[in-house]
N, C-alpha and C. Protein backbone atom coordinates (compact mmCIF):
# COMPACT_ATOMS: atom_id res chain seq x y z
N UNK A 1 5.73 19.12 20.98
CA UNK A 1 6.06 18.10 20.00
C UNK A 1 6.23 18.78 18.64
N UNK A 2 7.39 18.67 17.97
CA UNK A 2 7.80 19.44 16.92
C UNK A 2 6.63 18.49 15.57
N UNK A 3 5.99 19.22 14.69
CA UNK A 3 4.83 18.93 13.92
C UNK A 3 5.08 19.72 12.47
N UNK A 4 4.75 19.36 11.30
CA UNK A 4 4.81 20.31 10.34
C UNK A 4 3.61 19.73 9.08
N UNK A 5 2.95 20.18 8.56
CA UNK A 5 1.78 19.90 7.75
C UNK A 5 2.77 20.20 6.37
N UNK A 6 1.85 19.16 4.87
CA UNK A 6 2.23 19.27 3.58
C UNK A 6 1.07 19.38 3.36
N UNK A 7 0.73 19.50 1.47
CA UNK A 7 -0.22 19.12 0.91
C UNK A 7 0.19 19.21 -0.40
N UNK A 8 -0.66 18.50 -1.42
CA UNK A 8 -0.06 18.47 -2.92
C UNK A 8 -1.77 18.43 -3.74
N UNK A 9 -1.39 18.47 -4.65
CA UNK A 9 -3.29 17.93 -5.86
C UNK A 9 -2.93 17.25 -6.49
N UNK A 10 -4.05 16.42 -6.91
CA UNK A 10 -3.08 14.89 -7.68
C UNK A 10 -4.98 15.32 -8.58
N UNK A 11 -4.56 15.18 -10.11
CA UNK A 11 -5.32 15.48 -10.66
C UNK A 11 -6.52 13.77 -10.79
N UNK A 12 -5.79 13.02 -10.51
CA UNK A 12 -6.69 11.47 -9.89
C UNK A 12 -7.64 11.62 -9.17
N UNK A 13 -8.57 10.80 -9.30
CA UNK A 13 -9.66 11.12 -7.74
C UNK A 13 -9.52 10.34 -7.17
N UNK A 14 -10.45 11.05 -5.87
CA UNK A 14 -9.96 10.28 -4.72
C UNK A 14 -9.49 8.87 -4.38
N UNK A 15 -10.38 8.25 -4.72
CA UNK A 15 -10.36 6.58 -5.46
C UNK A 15 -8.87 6.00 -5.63
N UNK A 16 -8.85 6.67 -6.59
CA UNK A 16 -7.30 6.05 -7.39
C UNK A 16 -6.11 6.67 -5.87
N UNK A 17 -5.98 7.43 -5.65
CA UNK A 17 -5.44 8.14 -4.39
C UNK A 17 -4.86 6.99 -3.33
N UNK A 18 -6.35 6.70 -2.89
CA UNK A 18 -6.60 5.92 -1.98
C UNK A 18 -6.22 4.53 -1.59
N UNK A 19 -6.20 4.24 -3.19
CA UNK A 19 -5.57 2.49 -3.35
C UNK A 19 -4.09 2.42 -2.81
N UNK A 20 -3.60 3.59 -3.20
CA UNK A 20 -2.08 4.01 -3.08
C UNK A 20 -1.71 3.64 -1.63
N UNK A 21 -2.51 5.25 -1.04
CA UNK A 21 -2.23 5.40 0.23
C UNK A 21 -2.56 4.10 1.66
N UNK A 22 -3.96 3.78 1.32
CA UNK A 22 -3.95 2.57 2.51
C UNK A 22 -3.20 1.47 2.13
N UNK A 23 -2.36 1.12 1.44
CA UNK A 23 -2.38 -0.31 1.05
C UNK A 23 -0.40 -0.10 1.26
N UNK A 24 -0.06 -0.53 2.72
CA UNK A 24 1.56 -0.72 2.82
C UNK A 24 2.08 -1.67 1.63
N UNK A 25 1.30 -2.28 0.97
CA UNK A 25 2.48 -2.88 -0.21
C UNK A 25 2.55 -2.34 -1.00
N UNK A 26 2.03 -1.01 -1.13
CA UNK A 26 2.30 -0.48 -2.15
C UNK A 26 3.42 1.07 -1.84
N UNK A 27 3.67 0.95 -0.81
CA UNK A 27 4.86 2.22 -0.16
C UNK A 27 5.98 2.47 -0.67
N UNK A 28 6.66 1.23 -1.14
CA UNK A 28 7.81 1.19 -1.77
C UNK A 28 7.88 1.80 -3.23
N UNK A 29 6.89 2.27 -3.68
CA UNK A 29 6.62 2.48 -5.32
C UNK A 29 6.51 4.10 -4.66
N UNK A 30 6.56 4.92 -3.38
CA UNK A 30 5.79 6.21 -3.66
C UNK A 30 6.47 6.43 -2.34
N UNK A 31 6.58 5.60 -1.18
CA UNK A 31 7.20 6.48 0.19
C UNK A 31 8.32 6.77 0.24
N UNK A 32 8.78 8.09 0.23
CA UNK A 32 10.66 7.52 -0.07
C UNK A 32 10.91 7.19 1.04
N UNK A 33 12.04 6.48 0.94
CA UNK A 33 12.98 5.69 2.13
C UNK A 33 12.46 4.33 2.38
N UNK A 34 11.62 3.61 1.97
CA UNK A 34 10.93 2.35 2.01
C UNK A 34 11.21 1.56 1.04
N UNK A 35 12.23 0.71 1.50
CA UNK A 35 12.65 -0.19 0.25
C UNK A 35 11.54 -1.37 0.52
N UNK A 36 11.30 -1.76 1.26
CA UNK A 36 9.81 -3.03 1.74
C UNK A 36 9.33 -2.62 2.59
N UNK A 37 7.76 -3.78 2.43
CA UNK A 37 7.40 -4.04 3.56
C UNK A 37 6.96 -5.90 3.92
N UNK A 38 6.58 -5.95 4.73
CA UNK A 38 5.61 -7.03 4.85
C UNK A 38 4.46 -7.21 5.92
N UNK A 39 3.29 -6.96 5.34
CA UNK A 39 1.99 -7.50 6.37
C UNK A 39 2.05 -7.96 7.59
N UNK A 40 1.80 -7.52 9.02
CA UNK A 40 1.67 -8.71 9.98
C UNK A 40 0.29 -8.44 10.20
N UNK A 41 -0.69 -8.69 9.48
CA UNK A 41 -1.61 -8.90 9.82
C UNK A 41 -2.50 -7.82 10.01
N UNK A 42 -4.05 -7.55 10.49
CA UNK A 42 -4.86 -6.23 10.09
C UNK A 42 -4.30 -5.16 11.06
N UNK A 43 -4.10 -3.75 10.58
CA UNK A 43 -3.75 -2.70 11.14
C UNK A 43 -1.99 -2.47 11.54
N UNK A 44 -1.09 -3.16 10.80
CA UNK A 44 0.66 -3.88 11.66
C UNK A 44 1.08 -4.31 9.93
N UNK A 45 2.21 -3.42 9.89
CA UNK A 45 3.04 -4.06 8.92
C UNK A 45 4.53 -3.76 9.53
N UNK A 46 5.63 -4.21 8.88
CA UNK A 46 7.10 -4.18 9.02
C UNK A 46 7.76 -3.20 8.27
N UNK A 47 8.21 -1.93 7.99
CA UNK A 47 8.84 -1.59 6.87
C UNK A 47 10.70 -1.86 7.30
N UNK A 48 11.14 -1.98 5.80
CA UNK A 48 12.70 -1.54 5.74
C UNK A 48 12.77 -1.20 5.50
N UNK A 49 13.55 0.48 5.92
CA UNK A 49 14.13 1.33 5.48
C UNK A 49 15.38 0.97 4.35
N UNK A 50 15.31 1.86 3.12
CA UNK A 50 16.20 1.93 2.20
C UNK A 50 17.67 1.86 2.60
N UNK A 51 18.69 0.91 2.43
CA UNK A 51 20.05 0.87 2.79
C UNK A 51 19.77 0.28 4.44
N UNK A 52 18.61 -0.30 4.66
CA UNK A 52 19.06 -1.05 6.25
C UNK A 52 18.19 -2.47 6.06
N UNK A 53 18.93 -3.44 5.44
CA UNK A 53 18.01 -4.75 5.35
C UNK A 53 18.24 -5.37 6.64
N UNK A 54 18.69 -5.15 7.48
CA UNK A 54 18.64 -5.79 9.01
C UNK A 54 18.19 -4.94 10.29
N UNK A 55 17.56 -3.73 9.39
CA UNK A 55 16.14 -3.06 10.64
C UNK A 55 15.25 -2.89 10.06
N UNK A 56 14.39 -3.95 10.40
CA UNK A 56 12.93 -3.73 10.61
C UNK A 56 12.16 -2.93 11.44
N UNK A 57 11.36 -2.36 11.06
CA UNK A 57 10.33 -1.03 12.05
C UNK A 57 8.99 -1.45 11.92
N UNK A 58 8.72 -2.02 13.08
CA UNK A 58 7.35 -1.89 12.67
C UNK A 58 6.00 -0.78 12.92
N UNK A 59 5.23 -0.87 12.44
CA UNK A 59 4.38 -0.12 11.95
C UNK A 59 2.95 -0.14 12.26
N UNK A 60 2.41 0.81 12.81
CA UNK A 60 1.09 0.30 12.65
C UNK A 60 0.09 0.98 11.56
N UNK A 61 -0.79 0.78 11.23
CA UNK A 61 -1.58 1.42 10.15
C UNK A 61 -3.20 1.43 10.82
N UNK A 62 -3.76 2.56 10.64
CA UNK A 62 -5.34 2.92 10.79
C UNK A 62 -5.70 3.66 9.74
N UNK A 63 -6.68 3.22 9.25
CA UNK A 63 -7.76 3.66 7.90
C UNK A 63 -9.17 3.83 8.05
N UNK A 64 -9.49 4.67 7.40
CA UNK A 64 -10.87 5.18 7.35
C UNK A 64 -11.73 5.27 5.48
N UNK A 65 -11.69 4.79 5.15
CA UNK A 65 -12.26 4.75 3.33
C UNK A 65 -13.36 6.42 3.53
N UNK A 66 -14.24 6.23 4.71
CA UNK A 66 -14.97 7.06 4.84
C UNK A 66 -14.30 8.95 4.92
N UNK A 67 -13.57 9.05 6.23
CA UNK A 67 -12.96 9.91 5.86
C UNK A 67 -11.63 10.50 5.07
N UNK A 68 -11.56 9.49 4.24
CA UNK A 68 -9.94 9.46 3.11
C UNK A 68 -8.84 9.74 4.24
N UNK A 69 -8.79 8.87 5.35
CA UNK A 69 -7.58 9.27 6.16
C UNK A 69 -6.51 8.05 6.29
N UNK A 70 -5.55 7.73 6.35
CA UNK A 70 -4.69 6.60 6.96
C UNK A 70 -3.67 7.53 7.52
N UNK A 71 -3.50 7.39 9.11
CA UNK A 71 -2.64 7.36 9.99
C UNK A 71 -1.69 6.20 10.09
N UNK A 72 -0.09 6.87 9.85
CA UNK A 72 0.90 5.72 10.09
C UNK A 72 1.43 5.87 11.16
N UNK A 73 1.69 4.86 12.33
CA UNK A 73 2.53 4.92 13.64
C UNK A 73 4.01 4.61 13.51
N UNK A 74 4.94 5.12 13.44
CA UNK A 74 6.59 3.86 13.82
C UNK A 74 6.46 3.73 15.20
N UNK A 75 6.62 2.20 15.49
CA UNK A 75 6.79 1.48 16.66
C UNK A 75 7.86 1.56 17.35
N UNK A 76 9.19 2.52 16.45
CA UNK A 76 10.46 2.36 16.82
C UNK A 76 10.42 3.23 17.21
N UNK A 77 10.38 4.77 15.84
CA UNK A 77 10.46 6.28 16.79
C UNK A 77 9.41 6.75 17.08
N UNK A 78 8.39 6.69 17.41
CA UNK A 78 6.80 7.12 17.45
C UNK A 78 6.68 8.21 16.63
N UNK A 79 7.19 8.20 15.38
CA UNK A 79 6.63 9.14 14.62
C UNK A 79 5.47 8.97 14.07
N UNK A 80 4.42 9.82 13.71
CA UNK A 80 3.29 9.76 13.32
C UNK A 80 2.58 10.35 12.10
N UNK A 81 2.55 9.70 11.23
CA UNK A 81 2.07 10.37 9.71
C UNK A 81 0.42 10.23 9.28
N UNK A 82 -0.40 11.46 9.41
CA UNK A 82 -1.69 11.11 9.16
C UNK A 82 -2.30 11.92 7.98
N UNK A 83 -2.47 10.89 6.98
CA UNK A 83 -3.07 11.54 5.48
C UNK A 83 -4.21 11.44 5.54
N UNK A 84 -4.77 12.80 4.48
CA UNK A 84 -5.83 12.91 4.48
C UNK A 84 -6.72 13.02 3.00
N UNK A 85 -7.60 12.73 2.74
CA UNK A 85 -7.34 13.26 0.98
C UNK A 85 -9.20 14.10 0.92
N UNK A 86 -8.97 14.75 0.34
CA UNK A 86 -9.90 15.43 -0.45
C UNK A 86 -10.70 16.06 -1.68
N UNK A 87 -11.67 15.35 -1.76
CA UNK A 87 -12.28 15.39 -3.45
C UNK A 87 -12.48 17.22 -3.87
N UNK A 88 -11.84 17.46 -4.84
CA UNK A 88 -11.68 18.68 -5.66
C UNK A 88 -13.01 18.80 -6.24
N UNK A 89 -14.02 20.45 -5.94
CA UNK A 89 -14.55 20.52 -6.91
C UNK A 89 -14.05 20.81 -8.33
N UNK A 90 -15.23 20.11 -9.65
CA UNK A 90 -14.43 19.72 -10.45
C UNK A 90 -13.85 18.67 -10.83
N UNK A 91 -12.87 17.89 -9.59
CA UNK A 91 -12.38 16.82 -10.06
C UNK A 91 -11.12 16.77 -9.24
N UNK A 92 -10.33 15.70 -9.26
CA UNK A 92 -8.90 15.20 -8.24
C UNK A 92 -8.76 15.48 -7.00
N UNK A 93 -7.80 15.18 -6.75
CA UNK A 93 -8.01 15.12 -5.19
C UNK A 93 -6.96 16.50 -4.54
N UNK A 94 -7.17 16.69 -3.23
CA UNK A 94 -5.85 17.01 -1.99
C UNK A 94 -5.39 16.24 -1.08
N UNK A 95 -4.11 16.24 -1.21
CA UNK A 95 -3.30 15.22 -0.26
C UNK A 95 -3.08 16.21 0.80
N UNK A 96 -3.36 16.04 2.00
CA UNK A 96 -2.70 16.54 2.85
C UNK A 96 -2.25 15.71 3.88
N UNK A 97 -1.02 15.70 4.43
CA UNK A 97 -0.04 14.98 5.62
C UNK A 97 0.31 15.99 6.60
N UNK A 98 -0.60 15.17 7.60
CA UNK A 98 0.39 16.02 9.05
C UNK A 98 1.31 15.18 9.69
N UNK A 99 2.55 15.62 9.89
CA UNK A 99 3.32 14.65 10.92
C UNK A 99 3.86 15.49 11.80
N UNK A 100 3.90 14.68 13.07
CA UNK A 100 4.27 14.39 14.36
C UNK A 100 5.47 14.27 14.93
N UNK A 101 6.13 14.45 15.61
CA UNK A 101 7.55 14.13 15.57
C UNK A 101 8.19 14.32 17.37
N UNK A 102 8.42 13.09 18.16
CA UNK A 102 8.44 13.10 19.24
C UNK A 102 9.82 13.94 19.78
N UNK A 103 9.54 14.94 20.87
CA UNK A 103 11.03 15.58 21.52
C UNK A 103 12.19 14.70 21.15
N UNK A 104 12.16 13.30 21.53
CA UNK A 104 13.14 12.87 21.22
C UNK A 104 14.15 12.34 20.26
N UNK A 105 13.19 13.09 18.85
CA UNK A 105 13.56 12.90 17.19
C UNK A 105 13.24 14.03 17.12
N UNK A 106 13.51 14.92 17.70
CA UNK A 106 13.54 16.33 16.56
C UNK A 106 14.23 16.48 16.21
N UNK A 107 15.14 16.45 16.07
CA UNK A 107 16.39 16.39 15.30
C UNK A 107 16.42 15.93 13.51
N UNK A 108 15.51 15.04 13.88
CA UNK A 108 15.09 14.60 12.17
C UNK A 108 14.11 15.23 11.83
N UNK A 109 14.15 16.27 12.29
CA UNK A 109 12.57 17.43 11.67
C UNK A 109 12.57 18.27 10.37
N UNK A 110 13.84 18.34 9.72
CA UNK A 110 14.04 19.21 8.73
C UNK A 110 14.62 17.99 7.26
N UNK A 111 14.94 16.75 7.78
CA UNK A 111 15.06 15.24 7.27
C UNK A 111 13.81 15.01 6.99
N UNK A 112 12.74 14.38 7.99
CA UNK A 112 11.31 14.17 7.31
C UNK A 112 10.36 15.20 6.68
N UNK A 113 10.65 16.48 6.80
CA UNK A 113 10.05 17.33 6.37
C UNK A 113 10.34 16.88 5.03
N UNK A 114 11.76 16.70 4.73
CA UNK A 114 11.86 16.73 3.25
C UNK A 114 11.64 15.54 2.23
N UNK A 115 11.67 14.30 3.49
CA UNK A 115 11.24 12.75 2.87
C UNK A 115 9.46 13.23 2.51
N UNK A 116 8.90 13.26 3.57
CA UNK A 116 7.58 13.47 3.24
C UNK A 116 7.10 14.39 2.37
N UNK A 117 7.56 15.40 1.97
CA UNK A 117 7.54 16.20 0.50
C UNK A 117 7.60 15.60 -0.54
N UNK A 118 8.93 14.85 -0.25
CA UNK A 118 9.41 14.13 -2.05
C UNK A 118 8.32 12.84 -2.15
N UNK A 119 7.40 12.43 -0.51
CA UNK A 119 7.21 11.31 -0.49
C UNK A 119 5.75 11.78 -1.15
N UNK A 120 5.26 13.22 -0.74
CA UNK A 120 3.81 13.58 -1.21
C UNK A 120 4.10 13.59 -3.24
N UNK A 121 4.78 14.44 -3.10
CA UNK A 121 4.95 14.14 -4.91
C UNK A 121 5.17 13.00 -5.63
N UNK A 122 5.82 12.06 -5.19
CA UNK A 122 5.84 10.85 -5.68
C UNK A 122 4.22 10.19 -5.74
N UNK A 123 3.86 10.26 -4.92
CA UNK A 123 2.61 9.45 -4.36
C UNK A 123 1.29 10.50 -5.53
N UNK A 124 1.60 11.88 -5.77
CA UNK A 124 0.51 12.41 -6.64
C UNK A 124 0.37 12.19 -8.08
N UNK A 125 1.96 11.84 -8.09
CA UNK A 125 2.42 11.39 -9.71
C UNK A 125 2.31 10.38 -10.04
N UNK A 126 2.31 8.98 -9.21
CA UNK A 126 2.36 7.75 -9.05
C UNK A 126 0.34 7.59 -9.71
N UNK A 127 -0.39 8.36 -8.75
CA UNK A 127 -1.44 7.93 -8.84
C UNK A 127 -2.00 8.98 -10.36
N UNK A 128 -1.19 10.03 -10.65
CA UNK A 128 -2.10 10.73 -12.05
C UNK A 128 -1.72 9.83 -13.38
N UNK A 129 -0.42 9.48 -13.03
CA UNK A 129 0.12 8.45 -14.42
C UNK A 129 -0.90 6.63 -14.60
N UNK A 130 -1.27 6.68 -13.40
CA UNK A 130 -2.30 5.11 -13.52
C UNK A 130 -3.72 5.50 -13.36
N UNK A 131 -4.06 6.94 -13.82
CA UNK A 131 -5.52 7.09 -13.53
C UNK A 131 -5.71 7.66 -15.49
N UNK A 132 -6.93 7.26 -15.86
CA UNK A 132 -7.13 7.53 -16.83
C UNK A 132 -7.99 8.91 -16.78
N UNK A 133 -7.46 9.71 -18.58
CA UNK A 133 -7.86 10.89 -18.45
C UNK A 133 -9.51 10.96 -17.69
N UNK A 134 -9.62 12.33 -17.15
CA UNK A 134 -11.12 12.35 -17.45
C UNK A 134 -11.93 12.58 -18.79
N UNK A 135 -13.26 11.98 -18.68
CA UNK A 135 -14.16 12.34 -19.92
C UNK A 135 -14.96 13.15 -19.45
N UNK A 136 -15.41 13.90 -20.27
CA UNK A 136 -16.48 14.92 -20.73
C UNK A 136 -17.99 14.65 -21.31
């Protein structure tokens, strides 16, 4: 199964990180390619992909607060995105994303490599610009 790991530092802590990452309504502000979503309820949301308002994908979502992880499923291509975050000594966090990518989408392996890059930087910048400085 073709697989490739990221990671980024988001000078935010974990906290602020976190609101980001578990919470699908907030994807569209930081995942690229996610123009919506909508809720079906605990662990299941819908996304639309950017430029396709008549495919819906749905989604499943698993979270852990404890170990800073949310795993994303697509229901369509079984791709699999599982973040992880980690408190910096010092201060802010590490994002790290492993994804998954079934024989039968490898082909989009050098495509999500590069969504999920632009999608990790968005998501570190998103959360350092709404976190207030640290104090001393």
């Amino acid at each position: 199964m073709p697989s490739f790991d990221d990671t980024a530092v988001s000078s935010a802590p974990p906290e602020e990180v976190w609101k980001a990452l578990y919470d699908p309504a907030r994807f569209p502000e930081w995942f690229a390619g996610v123009e919506r979503v909508q809720p079906d309820g605990p662990g299941a949301y819908t996304m639309w992909p950017e430029g396709y308002p008549d495919f819906p994908m749905p989604q499943q979502i698993r979270s852990s607060r404890e170990d800073g992880r949310v795993t994303i499923s697509c229901m369509v291509s079984d791709l699999i995105f599982d973040w992880r975050l980690s408190e910096l000594p010092g201060g802010g966090t590490q994002v790290d994303v492993h994804v998954e990518i079934p024989e039968a989408e490898a082909r989009r392996l050098e495509d999500q490599r590069a969504s999920v890059g632009a999608s990790l930087r968005r998501l570190v910048e998103l959360v350092a610009t709404a976190s207030p400085p640290a104090r001393d």
